[in-house]
C-alpha atoms as a PDB file:
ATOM      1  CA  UNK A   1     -31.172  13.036  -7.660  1.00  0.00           C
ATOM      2  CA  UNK A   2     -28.578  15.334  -8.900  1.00  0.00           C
ATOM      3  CA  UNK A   3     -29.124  17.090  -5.790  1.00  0.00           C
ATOM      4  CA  UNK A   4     -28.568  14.067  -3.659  1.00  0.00           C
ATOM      5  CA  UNK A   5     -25.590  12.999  -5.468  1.00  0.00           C
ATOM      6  CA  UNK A   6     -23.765  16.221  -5.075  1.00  0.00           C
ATOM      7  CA  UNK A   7     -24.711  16.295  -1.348  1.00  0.00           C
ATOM      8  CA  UNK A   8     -22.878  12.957  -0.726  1.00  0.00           C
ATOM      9  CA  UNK A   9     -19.746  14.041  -2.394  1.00  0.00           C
ATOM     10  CA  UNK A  10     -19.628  17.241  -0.190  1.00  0.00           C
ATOM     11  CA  UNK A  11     -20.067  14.858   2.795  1.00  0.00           C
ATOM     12  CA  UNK A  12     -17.415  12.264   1.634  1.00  0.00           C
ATOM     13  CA  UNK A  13     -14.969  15.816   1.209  1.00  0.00           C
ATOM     14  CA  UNK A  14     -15.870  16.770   4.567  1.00  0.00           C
ATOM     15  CA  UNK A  15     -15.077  13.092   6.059  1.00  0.00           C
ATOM     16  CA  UNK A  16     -12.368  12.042   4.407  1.00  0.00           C
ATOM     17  CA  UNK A  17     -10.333  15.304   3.661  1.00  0.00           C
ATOM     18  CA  UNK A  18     -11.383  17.442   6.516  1.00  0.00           C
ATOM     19  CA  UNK A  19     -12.669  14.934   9.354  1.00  0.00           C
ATOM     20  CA  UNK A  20     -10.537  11.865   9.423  1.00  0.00           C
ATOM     21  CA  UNK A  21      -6.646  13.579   9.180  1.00  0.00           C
ATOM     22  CA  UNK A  22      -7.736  16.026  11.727  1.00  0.00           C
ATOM     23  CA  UNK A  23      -8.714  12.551  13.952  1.00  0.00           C
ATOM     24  CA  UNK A  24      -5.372  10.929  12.667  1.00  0.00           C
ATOM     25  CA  UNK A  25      -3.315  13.944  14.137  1.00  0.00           C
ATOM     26  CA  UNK A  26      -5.258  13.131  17.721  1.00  0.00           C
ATOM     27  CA  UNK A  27      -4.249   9.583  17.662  1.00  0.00           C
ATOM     28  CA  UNK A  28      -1.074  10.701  17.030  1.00  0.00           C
ATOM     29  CA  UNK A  29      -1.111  12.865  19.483  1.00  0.00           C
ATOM     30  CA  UNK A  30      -2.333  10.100  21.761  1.00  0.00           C
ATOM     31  CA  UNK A  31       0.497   8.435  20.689  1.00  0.00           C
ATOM     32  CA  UNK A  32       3.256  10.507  21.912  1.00  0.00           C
ATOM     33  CA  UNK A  33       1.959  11.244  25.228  1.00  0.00           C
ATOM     34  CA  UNK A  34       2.065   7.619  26.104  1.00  0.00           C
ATOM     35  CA  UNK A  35       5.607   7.703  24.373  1.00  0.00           C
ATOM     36  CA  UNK A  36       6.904   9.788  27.334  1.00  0.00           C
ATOM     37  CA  UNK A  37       5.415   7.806  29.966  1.00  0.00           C
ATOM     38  CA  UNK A  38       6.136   8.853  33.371  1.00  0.00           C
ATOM     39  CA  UNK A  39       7.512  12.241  31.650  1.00  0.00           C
ATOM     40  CA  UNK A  40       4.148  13.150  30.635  1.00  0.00           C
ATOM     41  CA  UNK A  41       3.186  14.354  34.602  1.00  0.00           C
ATOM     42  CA  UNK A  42       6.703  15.678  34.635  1.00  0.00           C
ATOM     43  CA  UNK A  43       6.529  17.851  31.481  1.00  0.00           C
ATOM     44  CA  UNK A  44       2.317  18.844  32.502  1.00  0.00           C
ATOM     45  CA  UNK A  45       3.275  19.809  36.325  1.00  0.00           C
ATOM     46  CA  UNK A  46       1.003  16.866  37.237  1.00  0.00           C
ATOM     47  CA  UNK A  47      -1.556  18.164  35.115  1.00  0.00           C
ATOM     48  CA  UNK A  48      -1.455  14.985  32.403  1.00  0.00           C
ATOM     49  CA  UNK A  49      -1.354  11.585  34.050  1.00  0.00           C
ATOM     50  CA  UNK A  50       0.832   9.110  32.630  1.00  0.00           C
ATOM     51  CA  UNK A  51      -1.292   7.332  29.841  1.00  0.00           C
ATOM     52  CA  UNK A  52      -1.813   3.681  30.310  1.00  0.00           C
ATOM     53  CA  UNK A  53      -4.718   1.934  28.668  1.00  0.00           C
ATOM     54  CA  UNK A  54      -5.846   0.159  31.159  1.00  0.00           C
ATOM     55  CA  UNK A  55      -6.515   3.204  33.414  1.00  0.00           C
ATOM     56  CA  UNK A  56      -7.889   5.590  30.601  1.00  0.00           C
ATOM     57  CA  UNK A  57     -10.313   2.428  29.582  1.00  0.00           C
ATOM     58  CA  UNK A  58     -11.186   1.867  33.393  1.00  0.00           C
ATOM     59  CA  UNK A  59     -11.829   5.536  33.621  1.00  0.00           C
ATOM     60  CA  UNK A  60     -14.120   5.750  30.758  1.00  0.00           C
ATOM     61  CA  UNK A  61     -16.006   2.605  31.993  1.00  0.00           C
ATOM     62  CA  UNK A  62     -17.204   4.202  35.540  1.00  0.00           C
ATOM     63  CA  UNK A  63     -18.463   7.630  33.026  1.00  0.00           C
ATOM     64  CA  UNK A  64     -21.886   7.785  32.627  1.00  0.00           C
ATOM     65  CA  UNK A  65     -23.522   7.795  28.861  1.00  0.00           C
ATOM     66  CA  UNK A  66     -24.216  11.390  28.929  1.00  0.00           C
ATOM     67  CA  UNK A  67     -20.573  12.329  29.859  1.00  0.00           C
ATOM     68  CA  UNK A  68     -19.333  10.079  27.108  1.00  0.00           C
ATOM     69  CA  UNK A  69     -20.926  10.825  24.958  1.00  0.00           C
ATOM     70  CA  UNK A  70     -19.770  14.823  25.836  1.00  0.00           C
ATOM     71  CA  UNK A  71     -16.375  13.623  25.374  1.00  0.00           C
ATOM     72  CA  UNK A  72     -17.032  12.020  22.407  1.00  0.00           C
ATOM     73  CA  UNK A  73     -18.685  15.179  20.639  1.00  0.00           C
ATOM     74  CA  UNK A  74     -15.721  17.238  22.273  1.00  0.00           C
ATOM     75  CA  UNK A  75     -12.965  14.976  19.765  1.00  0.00           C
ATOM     76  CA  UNK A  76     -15.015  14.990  17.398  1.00  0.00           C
ATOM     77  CA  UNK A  77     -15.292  18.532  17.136  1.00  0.00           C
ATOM     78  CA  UNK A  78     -11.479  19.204  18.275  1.00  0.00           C
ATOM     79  CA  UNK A  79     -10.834  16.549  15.381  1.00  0.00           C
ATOM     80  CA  UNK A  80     -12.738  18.635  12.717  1.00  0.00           C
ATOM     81  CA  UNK A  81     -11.067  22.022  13.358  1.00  0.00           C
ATOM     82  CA  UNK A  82      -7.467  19.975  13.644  1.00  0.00           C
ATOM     83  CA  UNK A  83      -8.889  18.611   9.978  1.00  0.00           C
ATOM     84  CA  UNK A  84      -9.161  22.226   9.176  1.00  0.00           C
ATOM     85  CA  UNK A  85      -5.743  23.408   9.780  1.00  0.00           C
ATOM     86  CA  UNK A  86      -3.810  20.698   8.366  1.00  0.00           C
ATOM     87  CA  UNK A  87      -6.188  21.634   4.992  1.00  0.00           C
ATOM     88  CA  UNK A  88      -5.058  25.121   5.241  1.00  0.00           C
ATOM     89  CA  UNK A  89      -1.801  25.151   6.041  1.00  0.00           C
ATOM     90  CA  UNK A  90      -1.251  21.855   3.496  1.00  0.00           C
ATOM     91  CA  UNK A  91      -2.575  23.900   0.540  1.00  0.00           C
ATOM     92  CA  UNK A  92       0.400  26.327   0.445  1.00  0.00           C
ATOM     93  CA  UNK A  93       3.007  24.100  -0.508  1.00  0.00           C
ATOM     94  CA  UNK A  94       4.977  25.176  -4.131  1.00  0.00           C
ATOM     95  CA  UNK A  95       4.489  23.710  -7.501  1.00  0.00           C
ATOM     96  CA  UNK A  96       7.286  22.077  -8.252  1.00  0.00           C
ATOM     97  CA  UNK A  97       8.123  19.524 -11.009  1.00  0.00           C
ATOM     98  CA  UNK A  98       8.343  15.541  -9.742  1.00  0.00           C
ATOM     99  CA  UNK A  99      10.365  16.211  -6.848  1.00  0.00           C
ATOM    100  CA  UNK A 100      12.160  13.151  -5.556  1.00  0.00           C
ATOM    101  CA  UNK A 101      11.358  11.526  -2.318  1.00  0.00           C
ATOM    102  CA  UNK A 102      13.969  13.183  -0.563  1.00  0.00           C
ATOM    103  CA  UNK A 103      13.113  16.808  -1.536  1.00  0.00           C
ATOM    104  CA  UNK A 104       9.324  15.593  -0.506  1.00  0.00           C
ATOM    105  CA  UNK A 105      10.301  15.292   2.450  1.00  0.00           C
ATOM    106  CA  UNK A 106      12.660  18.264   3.038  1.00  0.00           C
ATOM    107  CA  UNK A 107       9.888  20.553   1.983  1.00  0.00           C
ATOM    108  CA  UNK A 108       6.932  18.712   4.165  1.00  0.00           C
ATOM    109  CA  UNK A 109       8.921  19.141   6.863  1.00  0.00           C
ATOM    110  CA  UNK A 110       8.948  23.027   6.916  1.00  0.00           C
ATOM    111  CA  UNK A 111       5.059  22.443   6.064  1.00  0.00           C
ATOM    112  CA  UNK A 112       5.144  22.990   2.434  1.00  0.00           C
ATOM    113  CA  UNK A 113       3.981  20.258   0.931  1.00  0.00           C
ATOM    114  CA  UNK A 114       4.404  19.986  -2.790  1.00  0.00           C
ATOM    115  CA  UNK A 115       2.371  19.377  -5.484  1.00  0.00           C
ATOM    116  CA  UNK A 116       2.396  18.894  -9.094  1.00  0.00           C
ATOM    117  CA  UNK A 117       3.627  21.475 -11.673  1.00  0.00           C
ATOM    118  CA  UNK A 118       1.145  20.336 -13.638  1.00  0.00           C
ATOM    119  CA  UNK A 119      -2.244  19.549 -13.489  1.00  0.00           C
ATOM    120  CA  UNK A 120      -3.160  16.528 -15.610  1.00  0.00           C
ATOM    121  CA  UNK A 121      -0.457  14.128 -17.743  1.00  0.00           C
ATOM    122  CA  UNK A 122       0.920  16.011 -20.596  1.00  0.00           C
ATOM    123  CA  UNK A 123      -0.485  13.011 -23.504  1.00  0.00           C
ATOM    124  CA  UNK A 124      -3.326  14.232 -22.462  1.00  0.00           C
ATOM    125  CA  UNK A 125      -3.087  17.638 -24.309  1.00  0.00           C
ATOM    126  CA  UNK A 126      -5.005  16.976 -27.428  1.00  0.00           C
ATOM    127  CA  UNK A 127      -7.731  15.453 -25.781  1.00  0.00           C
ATOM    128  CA  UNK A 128      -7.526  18.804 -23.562  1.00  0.00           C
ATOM    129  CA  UNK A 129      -8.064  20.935 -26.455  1.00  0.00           C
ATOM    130  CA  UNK A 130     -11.002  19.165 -27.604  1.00  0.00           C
ATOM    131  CA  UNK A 131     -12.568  19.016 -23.923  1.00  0.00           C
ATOM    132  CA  UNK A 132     -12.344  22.719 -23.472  1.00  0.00           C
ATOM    133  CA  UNK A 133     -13.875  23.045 -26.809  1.00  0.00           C
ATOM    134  CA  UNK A 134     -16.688  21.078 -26.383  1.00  0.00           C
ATOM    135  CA  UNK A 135     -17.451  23.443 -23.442  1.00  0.00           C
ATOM    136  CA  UNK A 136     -17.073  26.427 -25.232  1.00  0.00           C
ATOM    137  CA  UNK A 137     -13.663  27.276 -24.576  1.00  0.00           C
ATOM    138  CA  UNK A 138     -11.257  29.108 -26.865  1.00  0.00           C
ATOM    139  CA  UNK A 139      -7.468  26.698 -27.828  1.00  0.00           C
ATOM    140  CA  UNK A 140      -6.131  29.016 -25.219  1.00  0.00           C
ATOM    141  CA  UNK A 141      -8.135  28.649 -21.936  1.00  0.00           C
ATOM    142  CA  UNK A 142      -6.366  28.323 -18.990  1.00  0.00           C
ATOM    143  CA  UNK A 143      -6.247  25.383 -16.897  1.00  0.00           C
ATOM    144  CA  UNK A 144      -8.112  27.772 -13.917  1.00  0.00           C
ATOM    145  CA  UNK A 145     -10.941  28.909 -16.296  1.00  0.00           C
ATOM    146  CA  UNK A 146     -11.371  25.333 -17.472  1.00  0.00           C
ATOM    147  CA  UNK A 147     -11.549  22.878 -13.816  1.00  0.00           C
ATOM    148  CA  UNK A 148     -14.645  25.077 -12.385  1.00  0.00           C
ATOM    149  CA  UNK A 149     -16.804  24.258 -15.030  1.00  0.00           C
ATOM    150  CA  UNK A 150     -15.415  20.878 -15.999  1.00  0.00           C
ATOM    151  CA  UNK A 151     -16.826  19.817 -12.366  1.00  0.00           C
ATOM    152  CA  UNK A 152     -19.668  21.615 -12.577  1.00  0.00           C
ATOM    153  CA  UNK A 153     -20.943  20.368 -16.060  1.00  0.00           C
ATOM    154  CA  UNK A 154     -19.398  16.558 -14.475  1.00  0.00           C
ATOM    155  CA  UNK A 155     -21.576  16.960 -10.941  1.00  0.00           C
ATOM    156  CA  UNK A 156     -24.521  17.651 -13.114  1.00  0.00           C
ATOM    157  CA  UNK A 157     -24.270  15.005 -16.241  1.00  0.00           C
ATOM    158  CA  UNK A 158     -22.945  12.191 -14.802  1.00  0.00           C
ATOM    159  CA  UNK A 159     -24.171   9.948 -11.805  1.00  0.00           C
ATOM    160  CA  UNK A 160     -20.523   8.369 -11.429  1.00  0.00           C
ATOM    161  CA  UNK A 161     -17.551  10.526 -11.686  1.00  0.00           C
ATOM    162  CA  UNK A 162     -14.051   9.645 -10.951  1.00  0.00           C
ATOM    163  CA  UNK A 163     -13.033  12.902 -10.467  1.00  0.00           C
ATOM    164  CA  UNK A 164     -14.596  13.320  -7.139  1.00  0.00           C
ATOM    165  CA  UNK A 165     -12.727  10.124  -6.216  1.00  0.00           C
ATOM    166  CA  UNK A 166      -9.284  11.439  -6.646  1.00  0.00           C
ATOM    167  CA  UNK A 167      -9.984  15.379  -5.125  1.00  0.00           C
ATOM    168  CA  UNK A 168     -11.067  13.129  -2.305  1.00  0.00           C
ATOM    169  CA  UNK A 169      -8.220  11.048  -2.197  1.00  0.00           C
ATOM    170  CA  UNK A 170      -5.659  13.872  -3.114  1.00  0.00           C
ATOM    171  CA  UNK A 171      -7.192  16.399  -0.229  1.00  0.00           C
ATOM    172  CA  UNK A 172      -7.264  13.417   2.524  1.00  0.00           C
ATOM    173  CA  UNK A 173      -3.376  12.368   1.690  1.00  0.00           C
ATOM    174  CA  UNK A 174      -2.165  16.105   1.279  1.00  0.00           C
ATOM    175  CA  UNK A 175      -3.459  16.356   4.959  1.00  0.00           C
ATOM    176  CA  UNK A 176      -2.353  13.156   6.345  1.00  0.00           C
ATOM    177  CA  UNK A 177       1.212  13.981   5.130  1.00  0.00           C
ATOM    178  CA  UNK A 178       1.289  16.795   7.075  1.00  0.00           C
ATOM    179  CA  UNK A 179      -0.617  15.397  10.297  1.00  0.00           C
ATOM    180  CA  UNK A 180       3.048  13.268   9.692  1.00  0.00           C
ATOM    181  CA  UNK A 181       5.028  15.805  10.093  1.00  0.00           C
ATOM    182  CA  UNK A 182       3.051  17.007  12.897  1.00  0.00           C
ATOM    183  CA  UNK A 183       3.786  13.706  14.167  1.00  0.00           C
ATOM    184  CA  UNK A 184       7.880  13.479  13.106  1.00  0.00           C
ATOM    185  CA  UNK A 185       8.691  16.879  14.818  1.00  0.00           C
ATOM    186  CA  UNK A 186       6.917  15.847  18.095  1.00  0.00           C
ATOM    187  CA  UNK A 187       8.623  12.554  17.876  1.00  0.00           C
ATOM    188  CA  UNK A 188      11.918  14.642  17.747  1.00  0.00           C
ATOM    189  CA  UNK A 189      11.006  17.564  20.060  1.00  0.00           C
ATOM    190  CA  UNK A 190      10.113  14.676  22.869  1.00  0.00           C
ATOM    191  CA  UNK A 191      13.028  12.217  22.176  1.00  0.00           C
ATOM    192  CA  UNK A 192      15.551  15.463  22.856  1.00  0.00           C
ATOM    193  CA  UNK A 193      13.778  16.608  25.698  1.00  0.00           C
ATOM    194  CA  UNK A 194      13.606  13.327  27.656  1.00  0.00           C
ATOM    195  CA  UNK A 195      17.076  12.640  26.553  1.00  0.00           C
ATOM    196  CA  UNK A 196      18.288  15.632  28.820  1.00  0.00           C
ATOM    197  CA  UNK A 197      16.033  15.454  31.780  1.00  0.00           C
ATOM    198  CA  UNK A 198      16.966  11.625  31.841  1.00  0.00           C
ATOM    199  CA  UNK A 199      20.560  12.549  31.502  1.00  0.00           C
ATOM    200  CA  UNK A 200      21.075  15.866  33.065  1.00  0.00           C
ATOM    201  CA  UNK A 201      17.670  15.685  35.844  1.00  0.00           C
ATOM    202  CA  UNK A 202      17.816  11.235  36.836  1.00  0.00           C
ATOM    203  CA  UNK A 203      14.300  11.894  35.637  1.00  0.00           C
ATOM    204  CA  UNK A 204      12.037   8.430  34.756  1.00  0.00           C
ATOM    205  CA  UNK A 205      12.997   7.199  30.923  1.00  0.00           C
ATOM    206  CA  UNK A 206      10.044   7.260  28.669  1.00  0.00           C
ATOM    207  CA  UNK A 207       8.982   4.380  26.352  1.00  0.00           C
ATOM    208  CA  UNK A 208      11.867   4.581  23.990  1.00  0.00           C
ATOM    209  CA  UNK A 209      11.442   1.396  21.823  1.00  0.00           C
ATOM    210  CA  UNK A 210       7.921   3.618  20.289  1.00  0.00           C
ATOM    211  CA  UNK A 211       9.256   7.199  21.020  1.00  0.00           C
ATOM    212  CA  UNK A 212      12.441   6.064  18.864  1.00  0.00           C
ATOM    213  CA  UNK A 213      10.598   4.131  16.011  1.00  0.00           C
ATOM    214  CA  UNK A 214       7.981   6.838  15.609  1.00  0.00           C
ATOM    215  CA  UNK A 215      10.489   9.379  13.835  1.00  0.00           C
ATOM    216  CA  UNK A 216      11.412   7.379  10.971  1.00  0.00           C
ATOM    217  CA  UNK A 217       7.648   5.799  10.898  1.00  0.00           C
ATOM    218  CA  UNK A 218       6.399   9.767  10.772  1.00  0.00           C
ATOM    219  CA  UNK A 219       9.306  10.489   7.951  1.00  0.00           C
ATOM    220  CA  UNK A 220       7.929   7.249   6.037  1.00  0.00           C
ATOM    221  CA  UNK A 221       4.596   8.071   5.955  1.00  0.00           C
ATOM    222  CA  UNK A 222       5.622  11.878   4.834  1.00  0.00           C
ATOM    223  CA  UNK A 223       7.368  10.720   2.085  1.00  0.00           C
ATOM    224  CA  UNK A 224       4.147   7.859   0.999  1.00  0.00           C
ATOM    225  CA  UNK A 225       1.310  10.441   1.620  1.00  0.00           C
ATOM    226  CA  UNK A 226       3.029  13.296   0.010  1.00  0.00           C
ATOM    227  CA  UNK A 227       3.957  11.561  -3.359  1.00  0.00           C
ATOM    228  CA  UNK A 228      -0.032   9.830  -3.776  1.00  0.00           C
ATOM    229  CA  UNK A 229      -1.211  13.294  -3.224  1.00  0.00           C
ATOM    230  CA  UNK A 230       0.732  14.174  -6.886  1.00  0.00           C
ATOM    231  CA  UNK A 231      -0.381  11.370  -7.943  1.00  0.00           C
ATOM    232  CA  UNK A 232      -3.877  11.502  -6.770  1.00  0.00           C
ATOM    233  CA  UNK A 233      -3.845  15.428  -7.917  1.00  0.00           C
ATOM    234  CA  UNK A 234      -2.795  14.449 -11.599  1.00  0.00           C
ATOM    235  CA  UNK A 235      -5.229  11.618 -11.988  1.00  0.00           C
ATOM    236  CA  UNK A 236      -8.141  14.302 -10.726  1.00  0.00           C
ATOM    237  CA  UNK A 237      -7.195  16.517 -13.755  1.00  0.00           C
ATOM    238  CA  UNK A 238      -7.112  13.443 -16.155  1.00  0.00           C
ATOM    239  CA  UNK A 239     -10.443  12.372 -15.012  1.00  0.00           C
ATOM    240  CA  UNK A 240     -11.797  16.153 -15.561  1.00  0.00           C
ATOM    241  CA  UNK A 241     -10.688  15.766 -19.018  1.00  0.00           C
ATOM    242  CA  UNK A 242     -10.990  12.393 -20.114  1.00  0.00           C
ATOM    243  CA  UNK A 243     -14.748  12.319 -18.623  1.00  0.00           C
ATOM    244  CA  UNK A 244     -16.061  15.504 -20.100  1.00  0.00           C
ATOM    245  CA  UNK A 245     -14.283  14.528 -23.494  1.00  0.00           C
ATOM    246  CA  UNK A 246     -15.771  11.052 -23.440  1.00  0.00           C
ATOM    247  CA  UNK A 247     -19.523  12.380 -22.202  1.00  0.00           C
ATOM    248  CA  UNK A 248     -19.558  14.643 -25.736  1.00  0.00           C
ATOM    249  CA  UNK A 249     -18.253  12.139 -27.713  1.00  0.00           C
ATOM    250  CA  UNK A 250     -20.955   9.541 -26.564  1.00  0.00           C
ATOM    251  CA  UNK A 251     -24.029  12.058 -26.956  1.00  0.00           C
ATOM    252  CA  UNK A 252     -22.629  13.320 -30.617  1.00  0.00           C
ATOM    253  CA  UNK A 253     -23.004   9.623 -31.316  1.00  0.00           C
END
């Protein structure tokens, strides 16, 4: 059972922080190329068609099962190793101490999004002591030595742990964030460019009611994702600490 248990939280990591931003950055993706409309064949040398939904939902119609379901395993696996990268490169953003909204942003937009000085709520440094003592730490274990085995000793003892919960939840919003900015410089890279070709070239106009709207959108969503990761990230330490406190105090009972 314990087995079991720790299999499905490995899947629900994989899903939700690894799988589903790196799927969010294709739709986003999807997004912008029908953003730039007629521009999209312009920009791909007739390569990309201009996206329209009923044509890409006609095409798929007349595609056999087998070919679907090719394509399908071909996003999904583009998806995953998308979900990848924004996990890798969203892991090296600095520590930095409750950084305003603003200065969120600012930093997530040069890819480094923050997180949390700290790694649980500072009340909870008494109860922190007694945790690391109950598993055999000395007063002045680090936070580092402590989290391994607090999960560990958690994945094994308890059926139901929060703490799963909120790495989930901190992992899959430290990724979306950046899939946002992904998103946000796209939105600005493409709004430029078809500004001068339109301009400068009498080139076609792209759709700029969504092209416009999706650069504050993107810069909204930075600013939301990247401030419930530190929150999300905090909460994961209190649960580490609070649950392994409250497990020894119940069996010494």
């Amino acid at each position: 059972m314990d087995q079991l248990i720790a299999k499905i939280g490995n899947l629900g990591y994989e899903i939700l922080g690894i799988f589903f931003p790196g799927l969010v950055l294709i739709l986003f993706s999807i997004f912008g190329w029908w953003s730039i409309g007629p521009m999209a064949s312009v920009w791909s040398q007739d390569f990309l068609p201009e996206a329209q939904i009923k044509e890409i939902s006609g095409f798929l119609s007349v595609l056999n099962e087998s070919v679907q379901f090719g394509m399908l395993a071909f996003i999904l696996t583009v998806a995953y190793f998308c979900g990848h990268a924004l996990h890798w490169i969203s892991r090296g953003g600095p520590r930095l101490d409750s950084p305003g909204p603003l200065k969120r942003l600012r930093l997530s937009l040069i890819f480094k999004v923050p997180k949390p000085k700290a790694d649980y709520h500072s009340p909870l440094d008494p109860v922190f002591k007694e945790a690391k003592a109950a598993l055999g730490f000395a007063d002045d274990a680090s936070w580092r030595e402590y989290y391994p085995v607090a999960k560990s000793f958690l994945a094994k003892n308890l059926q139901s742990s929060l703490a799963p919960v909120f790495q989930n939840k901190y992992t899959l919003h430290r990724s979306l964030a950046l899939a946002a900015v992904v998103w946000f410089w796209g939105g600005v890279v493409e709004t430029l460019i078809s500004l001068l070709m339109v301009c400068l070239g009498g080139f076609p106009p792209p759709k700029w009611i969504p092209l416009g709207f999706s650069i504050p959108i993107s810069a909204s969503l930075v600013i939301g994702f990247s401030g419930s990761y530190s929150y999300n990230w905090l909460l994961w330490g209190d649960a580490l600490i609070s649950e392994v406190y409250m497990y020894k105090k119940v069996k010494d009972v």
